[in-house]
N, C-alpha and C. Protein backbone atom coordinates (compact mmCIF):
# COMPACT_ATOMS: atom_id res chain seq x y z
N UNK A 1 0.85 -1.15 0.00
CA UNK A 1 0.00 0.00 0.00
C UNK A 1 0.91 1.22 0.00
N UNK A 2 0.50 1.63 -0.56
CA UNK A 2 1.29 3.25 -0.86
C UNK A 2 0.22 4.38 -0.70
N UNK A 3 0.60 5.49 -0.74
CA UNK A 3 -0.05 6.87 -0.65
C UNK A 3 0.13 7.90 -2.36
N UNK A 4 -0.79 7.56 -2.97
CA UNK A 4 -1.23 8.35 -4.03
C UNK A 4 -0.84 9.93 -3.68
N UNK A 5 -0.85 10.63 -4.95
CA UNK A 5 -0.65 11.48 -5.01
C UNK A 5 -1.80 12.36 -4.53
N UNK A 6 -3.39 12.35 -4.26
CA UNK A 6 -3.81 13.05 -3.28
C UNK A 6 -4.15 12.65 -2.34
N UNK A 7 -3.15 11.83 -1.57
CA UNK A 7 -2.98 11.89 -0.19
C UNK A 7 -4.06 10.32 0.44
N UNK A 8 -4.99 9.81 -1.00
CA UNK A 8 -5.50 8.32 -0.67
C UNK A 8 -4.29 7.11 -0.66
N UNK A 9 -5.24 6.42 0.21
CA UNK A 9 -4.26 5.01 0.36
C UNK A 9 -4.56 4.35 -1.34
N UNK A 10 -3.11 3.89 -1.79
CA UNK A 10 -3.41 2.87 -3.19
C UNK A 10 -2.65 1.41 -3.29
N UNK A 11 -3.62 0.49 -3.19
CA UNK A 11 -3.08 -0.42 -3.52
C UNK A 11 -2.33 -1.09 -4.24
N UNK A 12 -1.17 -1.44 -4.03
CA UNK A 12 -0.47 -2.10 -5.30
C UNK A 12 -0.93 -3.49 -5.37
N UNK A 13 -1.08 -3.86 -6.96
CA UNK A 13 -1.45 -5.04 -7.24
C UNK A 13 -0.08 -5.89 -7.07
N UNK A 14 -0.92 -7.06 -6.45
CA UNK A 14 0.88 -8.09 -6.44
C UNK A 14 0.85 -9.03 -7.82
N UNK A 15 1.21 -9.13 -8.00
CA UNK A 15 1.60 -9.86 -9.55
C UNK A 15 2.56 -10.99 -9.22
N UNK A 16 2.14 -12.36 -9.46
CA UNK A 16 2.24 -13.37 -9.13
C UNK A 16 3.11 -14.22 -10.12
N UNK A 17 4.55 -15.01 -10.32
CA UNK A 17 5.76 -14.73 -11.22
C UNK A 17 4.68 -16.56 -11.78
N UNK A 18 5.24 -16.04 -13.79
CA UNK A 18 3.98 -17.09 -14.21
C UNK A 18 4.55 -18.83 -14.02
N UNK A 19 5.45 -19.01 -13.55
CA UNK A 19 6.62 -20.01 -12.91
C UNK A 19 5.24 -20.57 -11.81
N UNK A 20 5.06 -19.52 -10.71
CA UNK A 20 4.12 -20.20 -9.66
C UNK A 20 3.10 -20.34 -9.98
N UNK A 21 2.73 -19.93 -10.63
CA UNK A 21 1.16 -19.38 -11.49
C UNK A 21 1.25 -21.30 -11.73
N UNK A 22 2.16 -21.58 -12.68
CA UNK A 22 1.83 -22.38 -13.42
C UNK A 22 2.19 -24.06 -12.26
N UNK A 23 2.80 -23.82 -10.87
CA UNK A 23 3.17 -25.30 -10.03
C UNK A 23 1.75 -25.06 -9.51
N UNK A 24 1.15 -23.66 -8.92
CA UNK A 24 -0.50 -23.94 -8.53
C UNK A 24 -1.55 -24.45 -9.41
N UNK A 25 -1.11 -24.35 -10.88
CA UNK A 25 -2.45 -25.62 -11.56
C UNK A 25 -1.96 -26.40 -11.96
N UNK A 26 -1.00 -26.77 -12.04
CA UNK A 26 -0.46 -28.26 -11.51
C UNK A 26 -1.20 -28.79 -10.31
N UNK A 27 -0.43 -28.30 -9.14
CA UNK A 27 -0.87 -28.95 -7.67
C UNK A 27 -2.87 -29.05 -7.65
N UNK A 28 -3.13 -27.74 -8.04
CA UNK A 28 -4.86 -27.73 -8.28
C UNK A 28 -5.26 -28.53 -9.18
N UNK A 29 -4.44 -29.62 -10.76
CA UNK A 29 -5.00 -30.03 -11.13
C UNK A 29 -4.89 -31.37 -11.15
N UNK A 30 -3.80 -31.52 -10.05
CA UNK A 30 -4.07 -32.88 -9.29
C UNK A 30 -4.80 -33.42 -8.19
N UNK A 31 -4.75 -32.22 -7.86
CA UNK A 31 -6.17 -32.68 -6.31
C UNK A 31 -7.86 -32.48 -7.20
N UNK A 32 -8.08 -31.44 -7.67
CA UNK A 32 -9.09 -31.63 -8.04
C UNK A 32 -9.74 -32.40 -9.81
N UNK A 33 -8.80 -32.77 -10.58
CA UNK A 33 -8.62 -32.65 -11.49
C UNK A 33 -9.12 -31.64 -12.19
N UNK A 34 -9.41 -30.60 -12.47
CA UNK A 34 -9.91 -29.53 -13.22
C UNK A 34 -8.67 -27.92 -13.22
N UNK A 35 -8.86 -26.91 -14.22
CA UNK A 35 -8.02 -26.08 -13.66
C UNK A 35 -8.68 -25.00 -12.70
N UNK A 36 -7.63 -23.95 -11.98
CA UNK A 36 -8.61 -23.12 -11.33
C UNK A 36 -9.17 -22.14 -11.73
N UNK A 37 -9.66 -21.33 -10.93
CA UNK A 37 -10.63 -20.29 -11.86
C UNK A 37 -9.20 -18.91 -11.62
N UNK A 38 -9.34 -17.66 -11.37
CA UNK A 38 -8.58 -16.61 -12.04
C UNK A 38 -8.34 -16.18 -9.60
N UNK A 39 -6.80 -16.32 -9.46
CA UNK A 39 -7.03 -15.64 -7.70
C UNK A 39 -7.98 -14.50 -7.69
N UNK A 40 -8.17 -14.38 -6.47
CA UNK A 40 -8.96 -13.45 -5.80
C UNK A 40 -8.13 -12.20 -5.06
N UNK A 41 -6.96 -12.99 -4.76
CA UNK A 41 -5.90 -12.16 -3.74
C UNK A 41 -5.07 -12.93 -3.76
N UNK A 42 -3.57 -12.45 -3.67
CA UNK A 42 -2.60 -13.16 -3.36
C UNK A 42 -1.43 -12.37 -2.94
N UNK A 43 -0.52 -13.01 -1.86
CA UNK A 43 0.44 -12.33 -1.03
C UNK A 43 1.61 -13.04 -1.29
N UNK A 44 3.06 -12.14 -1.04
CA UNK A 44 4.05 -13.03 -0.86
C UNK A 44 4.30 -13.62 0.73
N UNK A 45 4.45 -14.61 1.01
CA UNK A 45 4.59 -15.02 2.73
C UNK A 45 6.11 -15.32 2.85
N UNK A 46 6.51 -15.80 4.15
CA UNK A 46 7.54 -15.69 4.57
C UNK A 46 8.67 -16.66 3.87
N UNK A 47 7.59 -17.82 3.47
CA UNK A 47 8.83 -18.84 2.72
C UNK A 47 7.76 -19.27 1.52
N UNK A 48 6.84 -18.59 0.85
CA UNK A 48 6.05 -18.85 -0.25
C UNK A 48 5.14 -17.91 -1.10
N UNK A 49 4.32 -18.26 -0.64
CA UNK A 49 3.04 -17.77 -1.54
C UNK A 49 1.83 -17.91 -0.56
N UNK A 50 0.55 -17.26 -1.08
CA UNK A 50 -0.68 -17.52 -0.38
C UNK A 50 -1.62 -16.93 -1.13
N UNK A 51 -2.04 -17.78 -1.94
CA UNK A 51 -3.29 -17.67 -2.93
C UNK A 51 -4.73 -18.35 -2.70
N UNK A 52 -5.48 -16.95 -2.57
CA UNK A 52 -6.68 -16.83 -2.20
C UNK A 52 -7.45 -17.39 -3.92
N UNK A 53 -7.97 -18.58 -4.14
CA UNK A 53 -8.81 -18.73 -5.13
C UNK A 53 -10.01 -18.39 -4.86
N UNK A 54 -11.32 -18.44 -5.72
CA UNK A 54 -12.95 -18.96 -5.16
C UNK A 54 -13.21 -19.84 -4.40
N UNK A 55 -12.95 -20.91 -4.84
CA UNK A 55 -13.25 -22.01 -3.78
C UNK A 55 -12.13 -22.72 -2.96
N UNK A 56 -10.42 -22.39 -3.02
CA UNK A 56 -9.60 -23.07 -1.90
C UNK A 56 -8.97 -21.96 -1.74
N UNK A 57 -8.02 -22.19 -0.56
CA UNK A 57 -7.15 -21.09 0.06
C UNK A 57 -5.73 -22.37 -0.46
N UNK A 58 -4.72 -21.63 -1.21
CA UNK A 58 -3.83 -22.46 -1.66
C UNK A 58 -2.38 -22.07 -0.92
N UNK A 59 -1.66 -22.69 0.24
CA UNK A 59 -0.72 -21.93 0.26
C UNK A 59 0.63 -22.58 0.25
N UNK A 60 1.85 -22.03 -0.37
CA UNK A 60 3.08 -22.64 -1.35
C UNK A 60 3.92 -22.40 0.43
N UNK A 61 4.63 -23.46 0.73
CA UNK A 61 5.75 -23.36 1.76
C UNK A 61 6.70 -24.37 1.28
N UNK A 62 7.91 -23.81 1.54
CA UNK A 62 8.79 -25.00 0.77
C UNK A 62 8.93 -25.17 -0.37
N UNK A 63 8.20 -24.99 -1.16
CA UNK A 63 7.70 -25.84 -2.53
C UNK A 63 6.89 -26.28 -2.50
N UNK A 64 5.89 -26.79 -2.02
CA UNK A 64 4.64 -27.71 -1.98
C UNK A 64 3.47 -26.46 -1.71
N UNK A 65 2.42 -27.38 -2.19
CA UNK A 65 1.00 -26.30 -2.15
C UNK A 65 0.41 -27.24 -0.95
N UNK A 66 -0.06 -26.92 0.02
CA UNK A 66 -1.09 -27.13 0.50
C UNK A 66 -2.28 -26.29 -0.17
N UNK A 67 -3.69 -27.27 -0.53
CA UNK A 67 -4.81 -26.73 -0.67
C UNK A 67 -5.75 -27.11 0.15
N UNK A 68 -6.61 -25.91 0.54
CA UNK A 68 -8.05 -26.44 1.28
C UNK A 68 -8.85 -25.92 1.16
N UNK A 69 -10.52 -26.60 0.73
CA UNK A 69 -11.36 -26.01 0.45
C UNK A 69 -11.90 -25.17 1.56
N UNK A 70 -12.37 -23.68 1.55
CA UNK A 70 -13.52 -23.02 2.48
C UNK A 70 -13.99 -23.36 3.46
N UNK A 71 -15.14 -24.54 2.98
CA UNK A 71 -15.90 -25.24 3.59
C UNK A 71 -14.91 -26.43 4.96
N UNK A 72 -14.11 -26.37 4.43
CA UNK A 72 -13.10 -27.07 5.57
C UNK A 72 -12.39 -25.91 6.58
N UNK A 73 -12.43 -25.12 6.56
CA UNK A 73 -11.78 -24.05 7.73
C UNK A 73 -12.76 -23.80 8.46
N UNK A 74 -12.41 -24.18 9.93
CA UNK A 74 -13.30 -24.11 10.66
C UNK A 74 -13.08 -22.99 11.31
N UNK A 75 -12.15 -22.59 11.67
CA UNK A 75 -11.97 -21.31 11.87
C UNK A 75 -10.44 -20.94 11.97
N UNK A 76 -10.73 -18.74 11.72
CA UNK A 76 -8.90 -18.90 11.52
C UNK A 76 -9.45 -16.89 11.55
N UNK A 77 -8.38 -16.06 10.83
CA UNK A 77 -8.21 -14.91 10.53
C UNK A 77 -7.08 -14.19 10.76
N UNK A 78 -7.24 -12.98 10.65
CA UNK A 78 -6.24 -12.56 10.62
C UNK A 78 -5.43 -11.26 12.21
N UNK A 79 -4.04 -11.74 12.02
CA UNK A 79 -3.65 -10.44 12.98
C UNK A 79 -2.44 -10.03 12.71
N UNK A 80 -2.90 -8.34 12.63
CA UNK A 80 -2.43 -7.24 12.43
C UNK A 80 -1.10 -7.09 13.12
N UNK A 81 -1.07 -7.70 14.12
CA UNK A 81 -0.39 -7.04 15.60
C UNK A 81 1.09 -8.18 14.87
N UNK A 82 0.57 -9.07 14.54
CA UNK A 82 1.57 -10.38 13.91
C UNK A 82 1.87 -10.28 12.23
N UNK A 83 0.98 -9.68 11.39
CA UNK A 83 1.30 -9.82 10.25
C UNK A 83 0.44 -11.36 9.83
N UNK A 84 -0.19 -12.11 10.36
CA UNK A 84 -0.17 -13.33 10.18
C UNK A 84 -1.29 -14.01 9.61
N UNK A 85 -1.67 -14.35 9.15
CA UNK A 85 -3.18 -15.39 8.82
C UNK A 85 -2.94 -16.57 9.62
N UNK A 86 -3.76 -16.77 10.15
CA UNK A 86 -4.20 -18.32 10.87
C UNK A 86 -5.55 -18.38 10.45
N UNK A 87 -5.50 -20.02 10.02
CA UNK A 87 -6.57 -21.17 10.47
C UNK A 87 -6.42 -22.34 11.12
N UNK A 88 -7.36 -22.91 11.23
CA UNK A 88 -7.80 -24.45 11.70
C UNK A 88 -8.72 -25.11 10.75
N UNK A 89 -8.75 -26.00 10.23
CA UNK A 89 -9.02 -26.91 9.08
C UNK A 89 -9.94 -28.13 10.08
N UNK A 90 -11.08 -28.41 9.10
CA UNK A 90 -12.31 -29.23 10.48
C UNK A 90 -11.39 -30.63 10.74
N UNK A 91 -10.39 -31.10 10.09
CA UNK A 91 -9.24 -32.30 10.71
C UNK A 91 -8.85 -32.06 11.82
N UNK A 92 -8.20 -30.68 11.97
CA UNK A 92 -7.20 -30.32 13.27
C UNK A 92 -6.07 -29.57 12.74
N UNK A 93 -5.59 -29.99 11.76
CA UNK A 93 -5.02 -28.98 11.26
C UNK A 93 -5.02 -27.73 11.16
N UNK A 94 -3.53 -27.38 11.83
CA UNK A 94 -2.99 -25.53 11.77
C UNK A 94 -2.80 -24.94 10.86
N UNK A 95 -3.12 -23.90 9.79
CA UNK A 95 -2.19 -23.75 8.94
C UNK A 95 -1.67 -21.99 9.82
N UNK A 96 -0.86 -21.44 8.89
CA UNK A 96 -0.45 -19.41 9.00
C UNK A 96 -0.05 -19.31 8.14
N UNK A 97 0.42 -17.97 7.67
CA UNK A 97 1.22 -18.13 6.21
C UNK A 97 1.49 -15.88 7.05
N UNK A 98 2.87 -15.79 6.92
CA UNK A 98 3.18 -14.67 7.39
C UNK A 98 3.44 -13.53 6.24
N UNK A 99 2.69 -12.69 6.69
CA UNK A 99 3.03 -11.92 5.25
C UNK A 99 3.06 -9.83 5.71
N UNK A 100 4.33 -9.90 4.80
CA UNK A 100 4.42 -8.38 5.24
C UNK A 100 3.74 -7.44 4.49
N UNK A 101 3.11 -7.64 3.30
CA UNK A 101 2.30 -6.81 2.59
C UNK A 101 1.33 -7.89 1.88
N UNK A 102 0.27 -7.62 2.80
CA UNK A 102 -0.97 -9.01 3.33
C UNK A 102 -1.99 -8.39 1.61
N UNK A 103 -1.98 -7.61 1.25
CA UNK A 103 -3.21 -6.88 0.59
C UNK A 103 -4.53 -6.94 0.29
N UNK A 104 -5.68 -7.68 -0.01
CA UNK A 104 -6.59 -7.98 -0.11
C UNK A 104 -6.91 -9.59 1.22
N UNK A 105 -5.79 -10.14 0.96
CA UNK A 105 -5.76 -10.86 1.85
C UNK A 105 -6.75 -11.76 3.16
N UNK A 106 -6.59 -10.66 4.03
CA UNK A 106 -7.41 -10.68 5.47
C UNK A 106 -8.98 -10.83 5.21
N UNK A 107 -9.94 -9.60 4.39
CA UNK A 107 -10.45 -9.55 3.88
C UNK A 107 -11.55 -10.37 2.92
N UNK A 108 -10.39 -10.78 1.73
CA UNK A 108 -10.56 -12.05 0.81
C UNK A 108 -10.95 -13.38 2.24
N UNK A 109 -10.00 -13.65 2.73
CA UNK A 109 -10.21 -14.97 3.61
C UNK A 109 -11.38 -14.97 4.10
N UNK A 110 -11.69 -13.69 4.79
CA UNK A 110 -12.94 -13.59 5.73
C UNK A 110 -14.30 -14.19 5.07
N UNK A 111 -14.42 -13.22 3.69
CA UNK A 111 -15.36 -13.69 2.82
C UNK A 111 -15.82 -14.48 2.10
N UNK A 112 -14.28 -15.63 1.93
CA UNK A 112 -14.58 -16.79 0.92
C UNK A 112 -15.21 -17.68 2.44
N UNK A 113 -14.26 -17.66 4.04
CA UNK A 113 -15.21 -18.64 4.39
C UNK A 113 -16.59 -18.47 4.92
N UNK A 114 -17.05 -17.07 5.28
CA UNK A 114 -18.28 -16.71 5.22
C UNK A 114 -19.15 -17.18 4.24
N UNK A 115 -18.99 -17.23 2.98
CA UNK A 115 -19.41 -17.81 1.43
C UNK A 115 -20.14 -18.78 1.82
N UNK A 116 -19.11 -19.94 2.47
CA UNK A 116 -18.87 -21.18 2.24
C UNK A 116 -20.51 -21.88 3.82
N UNK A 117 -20.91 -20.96 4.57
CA UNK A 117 -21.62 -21.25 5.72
C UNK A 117 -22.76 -21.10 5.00
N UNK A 118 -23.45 -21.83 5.29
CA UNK A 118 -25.20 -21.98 4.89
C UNK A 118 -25.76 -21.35 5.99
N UNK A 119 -25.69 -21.92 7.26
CA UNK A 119 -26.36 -22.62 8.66
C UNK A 119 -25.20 -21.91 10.05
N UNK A 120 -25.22 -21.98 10.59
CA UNK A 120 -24.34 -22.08 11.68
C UNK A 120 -25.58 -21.82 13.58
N UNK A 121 -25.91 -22.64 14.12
CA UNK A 121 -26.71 -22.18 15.00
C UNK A 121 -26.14 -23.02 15.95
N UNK A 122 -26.10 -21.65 17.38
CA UNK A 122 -25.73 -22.09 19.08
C UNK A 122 -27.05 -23.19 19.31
N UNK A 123 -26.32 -23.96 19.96
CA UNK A 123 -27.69 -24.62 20.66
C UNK A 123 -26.88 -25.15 22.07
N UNK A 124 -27.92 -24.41 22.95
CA UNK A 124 -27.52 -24.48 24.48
C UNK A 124 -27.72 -25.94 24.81
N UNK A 125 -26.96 -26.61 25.93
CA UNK A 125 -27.03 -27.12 26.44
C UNK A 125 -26.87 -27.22 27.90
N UNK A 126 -27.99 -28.02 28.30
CA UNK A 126 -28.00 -27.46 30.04
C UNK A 126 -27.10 -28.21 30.55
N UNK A 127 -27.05 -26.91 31.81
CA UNK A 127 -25.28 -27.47 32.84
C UNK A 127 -24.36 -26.78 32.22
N UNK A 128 -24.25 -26.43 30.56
CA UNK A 128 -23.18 -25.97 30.08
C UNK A 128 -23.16 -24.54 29.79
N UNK A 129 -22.07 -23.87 29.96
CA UNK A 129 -21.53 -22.13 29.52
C UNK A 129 -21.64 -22.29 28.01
N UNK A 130 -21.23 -22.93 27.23
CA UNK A 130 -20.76 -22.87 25.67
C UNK A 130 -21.73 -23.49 25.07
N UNK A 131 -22.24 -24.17 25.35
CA UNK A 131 -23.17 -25.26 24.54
C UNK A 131 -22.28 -26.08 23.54
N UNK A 132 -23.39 -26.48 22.61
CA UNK A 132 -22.74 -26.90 21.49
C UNK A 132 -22.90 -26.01 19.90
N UNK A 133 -22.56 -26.43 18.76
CA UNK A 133 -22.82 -25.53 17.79
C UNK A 133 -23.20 -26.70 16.44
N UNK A 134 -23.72 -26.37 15.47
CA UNK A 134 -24.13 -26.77 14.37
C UNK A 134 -23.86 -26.33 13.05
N UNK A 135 -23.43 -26.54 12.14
CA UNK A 135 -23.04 -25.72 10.76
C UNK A 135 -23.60 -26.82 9.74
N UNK A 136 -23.53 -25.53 8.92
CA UNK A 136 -23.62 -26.38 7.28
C UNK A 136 -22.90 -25.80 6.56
N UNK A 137 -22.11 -26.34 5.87
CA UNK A 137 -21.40 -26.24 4.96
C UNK A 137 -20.95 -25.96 3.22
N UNK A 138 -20.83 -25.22 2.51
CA UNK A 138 -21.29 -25.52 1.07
C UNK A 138 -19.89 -25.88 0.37
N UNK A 139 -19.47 -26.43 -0.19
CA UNK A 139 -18.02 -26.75 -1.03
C UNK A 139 -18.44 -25.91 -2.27
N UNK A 140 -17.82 -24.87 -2.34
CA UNK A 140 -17.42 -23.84 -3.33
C UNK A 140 -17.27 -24.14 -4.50
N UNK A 141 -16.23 -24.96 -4.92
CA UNK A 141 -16.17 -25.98 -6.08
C UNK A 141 -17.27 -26.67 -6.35
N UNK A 142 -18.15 -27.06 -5.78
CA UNK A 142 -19.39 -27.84 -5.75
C UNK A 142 -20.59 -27.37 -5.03
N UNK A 143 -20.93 -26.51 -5.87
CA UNK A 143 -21.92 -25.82 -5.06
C UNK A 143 -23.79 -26.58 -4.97
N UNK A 144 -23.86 -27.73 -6.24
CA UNK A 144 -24.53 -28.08 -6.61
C UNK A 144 -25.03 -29.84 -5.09
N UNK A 145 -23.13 -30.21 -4.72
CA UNK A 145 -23.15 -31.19 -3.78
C UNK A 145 -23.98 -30.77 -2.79
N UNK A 146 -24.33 -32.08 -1.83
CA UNK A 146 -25.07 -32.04 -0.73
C UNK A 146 -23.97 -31.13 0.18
N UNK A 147 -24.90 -30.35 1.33
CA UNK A 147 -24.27 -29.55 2.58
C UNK A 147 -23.35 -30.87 3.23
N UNK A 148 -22.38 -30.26 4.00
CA UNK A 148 -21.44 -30.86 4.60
C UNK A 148 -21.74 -30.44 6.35
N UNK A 149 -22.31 -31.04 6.94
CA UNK A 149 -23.65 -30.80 8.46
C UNK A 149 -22.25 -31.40 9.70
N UNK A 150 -22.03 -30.73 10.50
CA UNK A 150 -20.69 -30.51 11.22
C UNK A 150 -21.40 -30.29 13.12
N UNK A 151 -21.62 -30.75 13.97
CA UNK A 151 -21.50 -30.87 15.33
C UNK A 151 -19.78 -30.04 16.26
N UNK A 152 -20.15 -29.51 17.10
CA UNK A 152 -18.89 -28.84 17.89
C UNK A 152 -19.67 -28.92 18.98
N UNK A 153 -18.57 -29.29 19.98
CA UNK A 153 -18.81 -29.24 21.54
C UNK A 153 -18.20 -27.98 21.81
N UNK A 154 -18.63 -26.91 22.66
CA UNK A 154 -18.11 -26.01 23.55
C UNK A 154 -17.39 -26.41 24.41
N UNK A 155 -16.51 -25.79 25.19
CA UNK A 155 -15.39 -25.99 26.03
C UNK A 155 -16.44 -26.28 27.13
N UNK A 156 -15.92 -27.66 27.90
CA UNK A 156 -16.89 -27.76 28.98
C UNK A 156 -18.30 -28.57 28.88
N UNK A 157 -18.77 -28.75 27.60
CA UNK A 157 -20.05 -29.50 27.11
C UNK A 157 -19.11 -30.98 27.16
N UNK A 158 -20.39 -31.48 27.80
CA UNK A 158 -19.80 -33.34 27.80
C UNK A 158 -20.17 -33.71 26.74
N UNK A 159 -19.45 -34.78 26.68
CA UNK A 159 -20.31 -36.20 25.84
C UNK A 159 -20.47 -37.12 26.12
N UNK A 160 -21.64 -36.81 26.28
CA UNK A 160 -22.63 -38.09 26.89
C UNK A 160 -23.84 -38.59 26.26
N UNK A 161 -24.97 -38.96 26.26
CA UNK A 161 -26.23 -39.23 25.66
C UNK A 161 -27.22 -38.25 25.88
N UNK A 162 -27.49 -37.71 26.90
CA UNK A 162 -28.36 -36.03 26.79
C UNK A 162 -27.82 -34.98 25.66
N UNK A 163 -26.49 -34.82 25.90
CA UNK A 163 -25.83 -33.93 24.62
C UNK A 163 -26.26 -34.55 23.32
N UNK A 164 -25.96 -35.57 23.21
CA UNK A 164 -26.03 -36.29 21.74
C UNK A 164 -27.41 -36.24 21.23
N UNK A 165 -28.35 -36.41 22.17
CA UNK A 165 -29.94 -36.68 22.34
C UNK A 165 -30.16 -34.81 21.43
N UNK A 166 -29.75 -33.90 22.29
CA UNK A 166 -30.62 -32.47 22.01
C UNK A 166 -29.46 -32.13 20.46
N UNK A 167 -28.51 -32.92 20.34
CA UNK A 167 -28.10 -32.13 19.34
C UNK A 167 -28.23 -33.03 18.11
N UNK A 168 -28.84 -34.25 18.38
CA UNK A 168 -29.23 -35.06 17.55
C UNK A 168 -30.55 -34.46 16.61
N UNK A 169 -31.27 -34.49 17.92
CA UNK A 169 -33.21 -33.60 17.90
C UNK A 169 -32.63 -32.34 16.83
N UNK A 170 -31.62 -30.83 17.08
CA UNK A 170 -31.14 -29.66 17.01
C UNK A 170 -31.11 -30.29 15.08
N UNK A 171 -30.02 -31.06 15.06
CA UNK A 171 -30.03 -31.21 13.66
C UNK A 171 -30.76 -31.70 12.96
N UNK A 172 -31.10 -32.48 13.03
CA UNK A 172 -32.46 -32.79 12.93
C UNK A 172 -33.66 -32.30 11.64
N UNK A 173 -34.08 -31.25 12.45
CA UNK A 173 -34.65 -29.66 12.70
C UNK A 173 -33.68 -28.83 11.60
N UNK A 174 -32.60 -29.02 11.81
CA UNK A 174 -32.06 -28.00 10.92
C UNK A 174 -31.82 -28.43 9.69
N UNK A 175 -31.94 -29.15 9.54
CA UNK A 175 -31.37 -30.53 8.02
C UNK A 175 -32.47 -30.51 7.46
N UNK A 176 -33.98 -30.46 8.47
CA UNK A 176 -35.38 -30.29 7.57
C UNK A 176 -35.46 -29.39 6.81
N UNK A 177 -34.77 -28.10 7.92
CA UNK A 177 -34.85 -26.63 7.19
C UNK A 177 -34.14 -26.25 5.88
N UNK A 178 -32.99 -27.24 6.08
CA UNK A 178 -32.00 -25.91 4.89
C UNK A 178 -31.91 -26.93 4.33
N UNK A 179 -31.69 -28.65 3.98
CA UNK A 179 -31.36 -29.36 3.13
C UNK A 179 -31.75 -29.05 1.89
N UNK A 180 -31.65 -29.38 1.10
CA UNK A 180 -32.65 -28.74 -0.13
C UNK A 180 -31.81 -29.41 -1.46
């Protein structure tokens, strides 16, 4: 980001060398077989790349691409204070990718996995502070596939058969609603 000549913030576009351009549809056209569609955003990071597509967040460390669809980040974002992107991937998986001129970035991330949520509803459970939670999911690439319907315990929610019972009932209910 730079400062224009009257005094607005201007973005510089990052321009992406056609070398990487071309190992990301490779790596994209082996996981998904198809090519990808045109980035959304993309940064240089500390030892790669970090390319924001439509439907995956692609990021180059080492040499290798990790890709993951949207609909698989369960949660993550960004901080300022660090320079950094973090997620968590619904496996367990960490990813970050550090970047000193982030640009569209933070932003882009926020919105592709917002995109990607159909559903997302608290459902209390008694005895518990957190409850539990419910999502649905849409795969970006496949927007046409069935929802991808996801359960989370709150910190402190047991598992036991009452939990399982109301969040069994919870989805249920919600799978009537939005399946489609």
């Amino acid at each position: 980001m730079t400062t224009g000549q009257n005094g607005l913030m201007v973005f510089r576009r990052v321009r992406i060398d056609p070398g990487i351009l071309s190992e990301l549809a490779e790596a994209y056209r082996v996981a998904f077989g198809t090519t990808h569609q045109k980035p959304l955003a993309a940064a240089r990071t500390m030892d790669g790349w970090c390319v924001l597509l439509p439907d995956v967040l692609a990021q180059q460390s080492g040499g290798e691409w990790h890709l993951v669809g949207w609909h698989q980040i369960e949660q993550g974002g960004w901080n300022d204070q660090n320079r950094e992107l973090r997620w968590e991937e619904t496996t367990g998986r960490r990813g970050s990718a550090i970047m000193d001129h982030p640009q569209r970035v933070p932003e882009v991330f926020r919105e592709r996995v917002h995109a990607s949520i159909v559903v997302q509803r608290h459902i209390p459970i008694e005895g518990t502070r957190e409850g539990a939670f419910i999502s649905a999911r849409r795969d970006l690439s496949r927007p046409d596939e069935p929802l991808e319907w996801r359960t989370r315990r709150g910190r402190g929610t047991p598992d036991d058969e009452e939990t399982e019972r109301v969040l069994a009932g919870a989805l249920a209910d919600l799978r009537h609603d939005f399946d489609i």
